[in-house]
Protein backbone atom coordinates (compact mmCIF):
# COMPACT_ATOMS: atom_id res chain seq x y z
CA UNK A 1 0.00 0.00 0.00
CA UNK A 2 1.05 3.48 -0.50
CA UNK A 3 0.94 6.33 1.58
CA UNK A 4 0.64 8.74 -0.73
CA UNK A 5 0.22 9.42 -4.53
CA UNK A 6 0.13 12.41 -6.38
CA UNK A 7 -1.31 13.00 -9.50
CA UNK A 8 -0.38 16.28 -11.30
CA UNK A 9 2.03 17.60 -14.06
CA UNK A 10 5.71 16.75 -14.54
CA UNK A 11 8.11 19.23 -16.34
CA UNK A 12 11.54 20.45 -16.99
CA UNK A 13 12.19 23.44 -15.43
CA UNK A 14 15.49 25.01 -16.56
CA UNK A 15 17.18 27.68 -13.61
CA UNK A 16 19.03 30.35 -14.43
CA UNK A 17 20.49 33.56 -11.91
CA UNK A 18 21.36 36.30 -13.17
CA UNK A 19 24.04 37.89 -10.99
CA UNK A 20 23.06 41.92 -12.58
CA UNK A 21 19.58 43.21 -14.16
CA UNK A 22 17.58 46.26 -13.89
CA UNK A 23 14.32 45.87 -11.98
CA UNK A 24 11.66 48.88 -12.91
CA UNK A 25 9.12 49.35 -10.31
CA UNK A 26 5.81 51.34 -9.82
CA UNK A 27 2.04 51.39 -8.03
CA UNK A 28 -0.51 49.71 -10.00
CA UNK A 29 -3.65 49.42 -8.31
CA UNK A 30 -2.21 50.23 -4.71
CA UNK A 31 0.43 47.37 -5.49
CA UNK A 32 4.02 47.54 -6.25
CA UNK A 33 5.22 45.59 -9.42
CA UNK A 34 7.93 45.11 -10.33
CA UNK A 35 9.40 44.39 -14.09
CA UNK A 36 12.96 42.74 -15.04
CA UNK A 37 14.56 44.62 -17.65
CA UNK A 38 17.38 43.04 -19.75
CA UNK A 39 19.28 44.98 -22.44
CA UNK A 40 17.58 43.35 -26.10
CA UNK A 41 19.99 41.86 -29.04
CA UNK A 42 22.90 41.33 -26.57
CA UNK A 43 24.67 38.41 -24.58
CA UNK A 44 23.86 38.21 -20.87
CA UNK A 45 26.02 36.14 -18.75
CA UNK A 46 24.45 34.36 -16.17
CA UNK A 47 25.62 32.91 -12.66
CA UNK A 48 24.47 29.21 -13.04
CA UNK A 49 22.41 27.38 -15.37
CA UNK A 50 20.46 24.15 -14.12
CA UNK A 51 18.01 22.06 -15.26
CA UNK A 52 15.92 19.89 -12.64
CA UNK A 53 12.64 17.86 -13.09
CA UNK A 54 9.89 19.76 -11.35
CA UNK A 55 6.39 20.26 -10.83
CA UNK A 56 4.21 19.67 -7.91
CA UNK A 57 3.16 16.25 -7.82
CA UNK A 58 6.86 15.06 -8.28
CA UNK A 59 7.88 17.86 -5.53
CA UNK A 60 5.72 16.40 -3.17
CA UNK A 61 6.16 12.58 -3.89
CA UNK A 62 9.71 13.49 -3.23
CA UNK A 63 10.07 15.71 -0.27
CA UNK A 64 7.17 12.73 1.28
CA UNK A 65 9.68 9.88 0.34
CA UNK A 66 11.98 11.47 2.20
CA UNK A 67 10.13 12.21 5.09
CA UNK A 68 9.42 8.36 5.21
CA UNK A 69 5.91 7.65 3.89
CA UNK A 70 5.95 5.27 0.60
CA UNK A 71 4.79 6.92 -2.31
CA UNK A 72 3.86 7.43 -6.02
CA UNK A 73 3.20 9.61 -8.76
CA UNK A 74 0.40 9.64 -11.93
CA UNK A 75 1.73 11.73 -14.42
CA UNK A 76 1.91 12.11 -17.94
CA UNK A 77 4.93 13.37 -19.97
CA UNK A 78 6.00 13.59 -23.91
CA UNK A 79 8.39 10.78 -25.00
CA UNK A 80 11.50 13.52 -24.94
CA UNK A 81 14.48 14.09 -22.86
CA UNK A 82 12.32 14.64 -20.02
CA UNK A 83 10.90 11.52 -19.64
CA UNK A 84 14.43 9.40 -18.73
CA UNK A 85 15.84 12.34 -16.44
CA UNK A 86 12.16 12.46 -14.46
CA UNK A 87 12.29 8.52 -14.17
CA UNK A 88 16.06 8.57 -13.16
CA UNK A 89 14.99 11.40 -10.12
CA UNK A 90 12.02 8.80 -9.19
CA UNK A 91 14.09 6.13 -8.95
CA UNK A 92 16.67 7.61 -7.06
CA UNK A 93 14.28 9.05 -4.86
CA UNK A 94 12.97 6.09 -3.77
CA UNK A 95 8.90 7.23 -5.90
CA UNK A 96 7.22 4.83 -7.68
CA UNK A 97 6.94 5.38 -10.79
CA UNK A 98 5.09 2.75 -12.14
CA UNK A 99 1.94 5.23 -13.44
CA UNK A 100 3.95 7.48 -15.48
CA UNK A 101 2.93 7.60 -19.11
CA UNK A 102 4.71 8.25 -21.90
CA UNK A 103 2.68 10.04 -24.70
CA UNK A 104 3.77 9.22 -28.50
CA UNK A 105 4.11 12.20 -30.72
CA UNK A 106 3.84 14.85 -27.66
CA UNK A 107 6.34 16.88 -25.58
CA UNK A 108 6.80 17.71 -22.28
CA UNK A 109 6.19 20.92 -20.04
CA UNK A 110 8.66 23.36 -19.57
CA UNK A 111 10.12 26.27 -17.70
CA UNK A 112 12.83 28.38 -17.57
CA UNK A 113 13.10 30.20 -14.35
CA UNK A 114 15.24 33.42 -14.43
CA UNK A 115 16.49 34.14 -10.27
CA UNK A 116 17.31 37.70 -9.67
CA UNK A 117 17.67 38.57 -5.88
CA UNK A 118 15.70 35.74 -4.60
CA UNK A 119 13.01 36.20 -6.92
CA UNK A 120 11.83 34.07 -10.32
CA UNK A 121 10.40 35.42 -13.03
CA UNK A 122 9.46 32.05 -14.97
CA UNK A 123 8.69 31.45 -18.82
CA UNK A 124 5.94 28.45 -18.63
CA UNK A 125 5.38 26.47 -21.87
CA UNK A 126 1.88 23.86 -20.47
CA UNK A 127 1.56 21.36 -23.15
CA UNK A 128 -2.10 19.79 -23.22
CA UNK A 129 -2.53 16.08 -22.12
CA UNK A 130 -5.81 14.11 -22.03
CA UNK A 131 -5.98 13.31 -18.47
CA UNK A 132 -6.46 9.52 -17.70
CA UNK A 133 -6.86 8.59 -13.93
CA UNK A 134 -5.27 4.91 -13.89
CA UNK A 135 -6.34 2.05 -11.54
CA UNK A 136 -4.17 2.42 -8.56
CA UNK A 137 -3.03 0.09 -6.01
CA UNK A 138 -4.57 1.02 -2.26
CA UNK A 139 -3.29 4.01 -1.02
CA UNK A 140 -4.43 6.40 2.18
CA UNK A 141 -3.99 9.72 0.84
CA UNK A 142 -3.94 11.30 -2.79
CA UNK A 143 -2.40 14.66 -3.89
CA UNK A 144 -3.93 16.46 -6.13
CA UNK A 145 -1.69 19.66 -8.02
CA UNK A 146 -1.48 21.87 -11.19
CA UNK A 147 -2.88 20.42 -14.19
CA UNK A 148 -3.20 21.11 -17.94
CA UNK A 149 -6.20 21.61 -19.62
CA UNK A 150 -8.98 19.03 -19.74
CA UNK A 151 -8.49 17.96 -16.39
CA UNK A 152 -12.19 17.91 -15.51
CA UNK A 153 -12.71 13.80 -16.32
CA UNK A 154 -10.05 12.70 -14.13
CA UNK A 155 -11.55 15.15 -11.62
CA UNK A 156 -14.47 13.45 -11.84
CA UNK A 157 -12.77 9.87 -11.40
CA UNK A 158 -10.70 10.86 -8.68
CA UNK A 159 -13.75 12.06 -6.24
CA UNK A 160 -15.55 9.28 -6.76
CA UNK A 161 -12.40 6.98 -6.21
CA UNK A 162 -11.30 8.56 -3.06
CA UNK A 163 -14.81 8.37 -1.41
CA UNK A 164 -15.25 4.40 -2.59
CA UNK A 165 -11.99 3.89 -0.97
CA UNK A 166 -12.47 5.97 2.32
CA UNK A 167 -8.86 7.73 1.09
CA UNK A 168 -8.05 11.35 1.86
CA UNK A 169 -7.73 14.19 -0.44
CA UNK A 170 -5.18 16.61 -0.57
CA UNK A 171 -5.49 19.62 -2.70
CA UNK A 172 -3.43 22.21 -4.09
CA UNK A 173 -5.53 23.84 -7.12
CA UNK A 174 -3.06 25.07 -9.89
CA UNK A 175 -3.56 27.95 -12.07
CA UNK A 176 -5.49 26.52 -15.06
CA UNK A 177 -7.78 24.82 -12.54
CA UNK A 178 -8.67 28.22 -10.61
CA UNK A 179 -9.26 29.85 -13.61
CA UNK A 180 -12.26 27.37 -14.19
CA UNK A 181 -13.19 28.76 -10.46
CA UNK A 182 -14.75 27.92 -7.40
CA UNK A 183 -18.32 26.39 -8.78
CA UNK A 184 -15.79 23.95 -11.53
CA UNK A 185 -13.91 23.16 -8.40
CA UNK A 186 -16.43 22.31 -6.12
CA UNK A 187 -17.03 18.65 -5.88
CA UNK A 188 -12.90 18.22 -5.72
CA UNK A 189 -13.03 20.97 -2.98
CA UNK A 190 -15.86 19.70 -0.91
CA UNK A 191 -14.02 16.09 -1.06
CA UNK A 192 -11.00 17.63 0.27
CA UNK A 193 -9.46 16.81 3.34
CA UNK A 194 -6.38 19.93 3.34
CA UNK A 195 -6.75 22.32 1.14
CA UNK A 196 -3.60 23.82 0.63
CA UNK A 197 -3.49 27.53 -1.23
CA UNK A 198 -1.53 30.58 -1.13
CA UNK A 199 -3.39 34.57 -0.20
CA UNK A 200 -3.88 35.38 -3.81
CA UNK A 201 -5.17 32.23 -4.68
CA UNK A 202 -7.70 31.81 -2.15
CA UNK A 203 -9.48 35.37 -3.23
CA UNK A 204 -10.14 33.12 -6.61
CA UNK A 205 -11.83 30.90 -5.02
CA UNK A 206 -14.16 32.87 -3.08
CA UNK A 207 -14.50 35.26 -6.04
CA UNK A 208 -12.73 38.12 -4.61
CA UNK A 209 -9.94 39.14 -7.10
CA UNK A 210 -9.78 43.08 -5.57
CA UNK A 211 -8.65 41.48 -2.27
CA UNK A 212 -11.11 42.86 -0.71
CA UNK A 213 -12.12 40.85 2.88
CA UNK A 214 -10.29 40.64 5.63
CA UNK A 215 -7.90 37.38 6.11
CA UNK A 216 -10.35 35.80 9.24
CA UNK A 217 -13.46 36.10 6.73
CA UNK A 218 -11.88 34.81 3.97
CA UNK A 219 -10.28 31.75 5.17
CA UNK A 220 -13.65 30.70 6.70
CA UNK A 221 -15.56 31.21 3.83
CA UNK A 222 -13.02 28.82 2.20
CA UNK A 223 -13.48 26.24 4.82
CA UNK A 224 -17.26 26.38 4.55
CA UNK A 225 -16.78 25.36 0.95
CA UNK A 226 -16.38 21.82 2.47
CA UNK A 227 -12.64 20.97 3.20
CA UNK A 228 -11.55 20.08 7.05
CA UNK A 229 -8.80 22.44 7.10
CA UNK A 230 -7.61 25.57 5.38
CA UNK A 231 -3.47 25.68 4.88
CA UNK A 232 -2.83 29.16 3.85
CA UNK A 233 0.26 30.89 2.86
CA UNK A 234 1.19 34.85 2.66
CA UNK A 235 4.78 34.98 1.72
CA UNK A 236 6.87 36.86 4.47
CA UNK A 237 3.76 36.95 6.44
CA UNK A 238 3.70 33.58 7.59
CA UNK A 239 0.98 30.27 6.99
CA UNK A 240 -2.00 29.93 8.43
CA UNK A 241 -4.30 27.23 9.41
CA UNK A 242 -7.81 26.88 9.95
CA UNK A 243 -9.79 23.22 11.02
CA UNK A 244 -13.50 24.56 12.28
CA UNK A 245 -11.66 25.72 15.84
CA UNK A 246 -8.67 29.30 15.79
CA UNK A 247 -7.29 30.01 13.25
CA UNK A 248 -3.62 29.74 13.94
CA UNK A 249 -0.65 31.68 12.70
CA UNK A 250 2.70 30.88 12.38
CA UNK A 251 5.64 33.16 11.24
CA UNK A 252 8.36 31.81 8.99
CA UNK A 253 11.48 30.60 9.88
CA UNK A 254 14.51 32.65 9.66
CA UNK A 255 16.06 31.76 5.76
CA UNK A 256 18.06 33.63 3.47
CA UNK A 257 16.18 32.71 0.47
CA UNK A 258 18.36 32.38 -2.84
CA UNK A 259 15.50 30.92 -5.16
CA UNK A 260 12.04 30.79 -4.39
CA UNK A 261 10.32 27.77 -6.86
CA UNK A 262 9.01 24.81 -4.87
CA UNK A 263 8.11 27.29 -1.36
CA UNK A 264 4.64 26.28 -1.49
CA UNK A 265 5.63 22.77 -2.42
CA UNK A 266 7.39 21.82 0.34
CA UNK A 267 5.59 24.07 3.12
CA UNK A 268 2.47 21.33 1.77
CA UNK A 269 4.91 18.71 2.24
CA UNK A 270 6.26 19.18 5.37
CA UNK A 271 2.33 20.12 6.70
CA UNK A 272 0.94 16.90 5.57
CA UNK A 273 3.88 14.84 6.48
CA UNK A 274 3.19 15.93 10.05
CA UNK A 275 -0.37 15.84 9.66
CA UNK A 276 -0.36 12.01 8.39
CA UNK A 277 2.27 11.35 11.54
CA UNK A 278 -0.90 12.47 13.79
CA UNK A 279 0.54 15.71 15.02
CA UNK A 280 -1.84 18.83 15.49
CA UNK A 281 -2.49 21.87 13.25
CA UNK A 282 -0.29 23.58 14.87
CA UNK A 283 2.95 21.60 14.93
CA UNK A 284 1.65 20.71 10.89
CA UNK A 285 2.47 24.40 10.21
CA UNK A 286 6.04 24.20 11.88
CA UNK A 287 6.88 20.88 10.14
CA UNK A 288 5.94 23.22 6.91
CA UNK A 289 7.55 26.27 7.71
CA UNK A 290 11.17 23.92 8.45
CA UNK A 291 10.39 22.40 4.93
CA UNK A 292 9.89 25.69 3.09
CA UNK A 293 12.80 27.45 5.16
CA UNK A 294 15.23 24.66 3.57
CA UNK A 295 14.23 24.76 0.14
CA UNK A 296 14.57 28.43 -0.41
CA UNK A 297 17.72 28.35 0.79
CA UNK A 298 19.05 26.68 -2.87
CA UNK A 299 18.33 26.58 -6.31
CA UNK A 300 15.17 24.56 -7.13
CA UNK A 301 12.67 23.17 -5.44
CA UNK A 302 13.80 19.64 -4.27
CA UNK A 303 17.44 19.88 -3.33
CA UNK A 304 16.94 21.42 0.38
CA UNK A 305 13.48 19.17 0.98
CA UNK A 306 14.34 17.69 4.66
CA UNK A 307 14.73 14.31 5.49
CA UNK A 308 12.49 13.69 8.88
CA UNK A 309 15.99 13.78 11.00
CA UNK A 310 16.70 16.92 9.88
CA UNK A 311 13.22 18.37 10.27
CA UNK A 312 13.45 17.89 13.77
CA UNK A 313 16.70 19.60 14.14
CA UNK A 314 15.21 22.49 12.36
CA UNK A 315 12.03 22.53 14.70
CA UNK A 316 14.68 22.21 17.75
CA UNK A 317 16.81 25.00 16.42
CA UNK A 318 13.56 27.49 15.64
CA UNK A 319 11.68 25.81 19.31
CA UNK A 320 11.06 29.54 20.12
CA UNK A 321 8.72 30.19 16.69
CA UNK A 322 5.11 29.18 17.91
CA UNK A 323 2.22 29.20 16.71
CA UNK A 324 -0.66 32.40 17.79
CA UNK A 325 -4.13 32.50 17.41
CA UNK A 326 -5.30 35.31 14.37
């Protein structure tokens, strides 16, 4: 039996820092934004250049393999260069990899992520699968990320799976899936066990794009769409977490971050690694924040995911950074 399988998109993200640009910023809409300007028609050198497999689902299936629970991944990738590399990082990560599909005649996803001061801009190329949900050995918890188009059928199969099976439902909704919004979402939502999302993602789903309620009111109106707890993330701000009882805060831990892909990632992981160990909301959000703390710290989002040894190290060396209730 597995753990935990994820089921989500696997693609080739390509990292590059730049060690000088010009950033141009100004107010729009009471926000400051912020745009990277490189000089056109000329060479730019760079300060590293890496390419890693990434993507949620294998993010996850990772950082959990390391944290000790058995796991898998369902994903679908073109029959490129991408497809050996992401079963070589399976394999060597201990993820079974026995539901990835090769498609014939189809390429992969891609990214190339350009780091400038601890911040990505990222050039996304999503190519469209047709989604198939495979039969899958038992399992006590599925994760559910960032999808292509014409997700909705495996949706569909996978709500109706996890209830048959009494299985829990993780859920981290990806952009082309909260597009669709709330009402699309709904059945997946109201299956969900943790829903994990970050501030400007949650307005989406309550249909609030002008950011316009307060934090308390809009985390609650998130957990009244049906999921038994609300993981929400605000950056610098901290994570929050919300189960029907307080709503709990926790600030980050102390990081110097160098590249910012996979934060969310592994904050989920490290939350629902602790949550599946049977510890409470509260310690779930440290287990994250220890996680996310790590991977920042490097280039890409799997090389600093903790092993469960050196999670608790981090939790003894940050024992001081508690939980509050909002």
């Amino acid at each position: 039996m597995h753990d935990l399988v994820t089921i989500g998109d696997i693609k080739l993200d390509t990292f590059v820092v730049l060690p000088e640009a010009h950033l141009q910023c100004s107010m729009v809409e009471g926000n400051k934004t912020c745009w990277l300007c490189l000089e056109h028609g000329t060479k730019i050198p760079v300060e590293d250049f890496e390419p890693q497999i990434a993507g949620s689902a294998v993010n996850v299936a990772v950082g959990m393999s390391r944290l000790g629970f058995r796991t898998a991944i369902v994903a679908m990738l073109g029959a490129d260069a991408t497809a050996p590399l992401a079963r070589a990082v399976l394999k060597e990560e201990h993820v079974d990899a026995r539901y990835l599909r090769v498609l014939k005649r189809e390429r992969s996803s891609f990214s190339v992520v350009i780091t400038y001061k601890g911040q990505r801009t990222m050039l996304a190329a999503h190519r469209p699968h047709h989604y198939h949900l495979p039969a899958l050995a038992p399992f006590k918890w599925l994760y559910l990320s960032e999808m292509g188009k014409d997700y909705e059928e495996l949706f569909r199969d996978l709500v109706t799976m996890v209830k048959r099976r009494g299985a829990k439902l993780a859920f981290n909704p990806g952009a082309i899936q909260l597009q669709g919004g709330a009402r699309k979402l709904a059945p997946v939502i109201k299956a969900t066990d943790v829903l994990f999302v970050n501030r400007e993602e949650a307005h989406q789903l309550v249909n609030n794009r002008a950011n316009g309620i307060d934090l308390r009111h809009l985390i609650t109106r998130l957990w009244k769409q049906g999921p038994q707890v609300i993981v929400l993330t605000d950056g610098s701000k901290g994570s929050y977490a919300f189960d029907g009882g307080d709503i709990l805060h926790l600030e980050p831990f102390p990081a110097k971050p160098v590249e910012m892909t996979g934060a969310g990632d592994s904050f989920a992981t490290g939350f629902l690694a602790a949550r599946m160990y049977g510890k409470d909301i509260g310690e779930c959000l440290r287990w994250g924040a220890a996680n996310a703390a790590s991977v920042i710290g490097v280039v890409g989002p799997q090389p600093g995911l903790l092993s469960k040894t050196k999670v608790a190290r981090a939790l003894r060396m940050h024992r001081a950074i508690t939980t509050k209730t909002l």
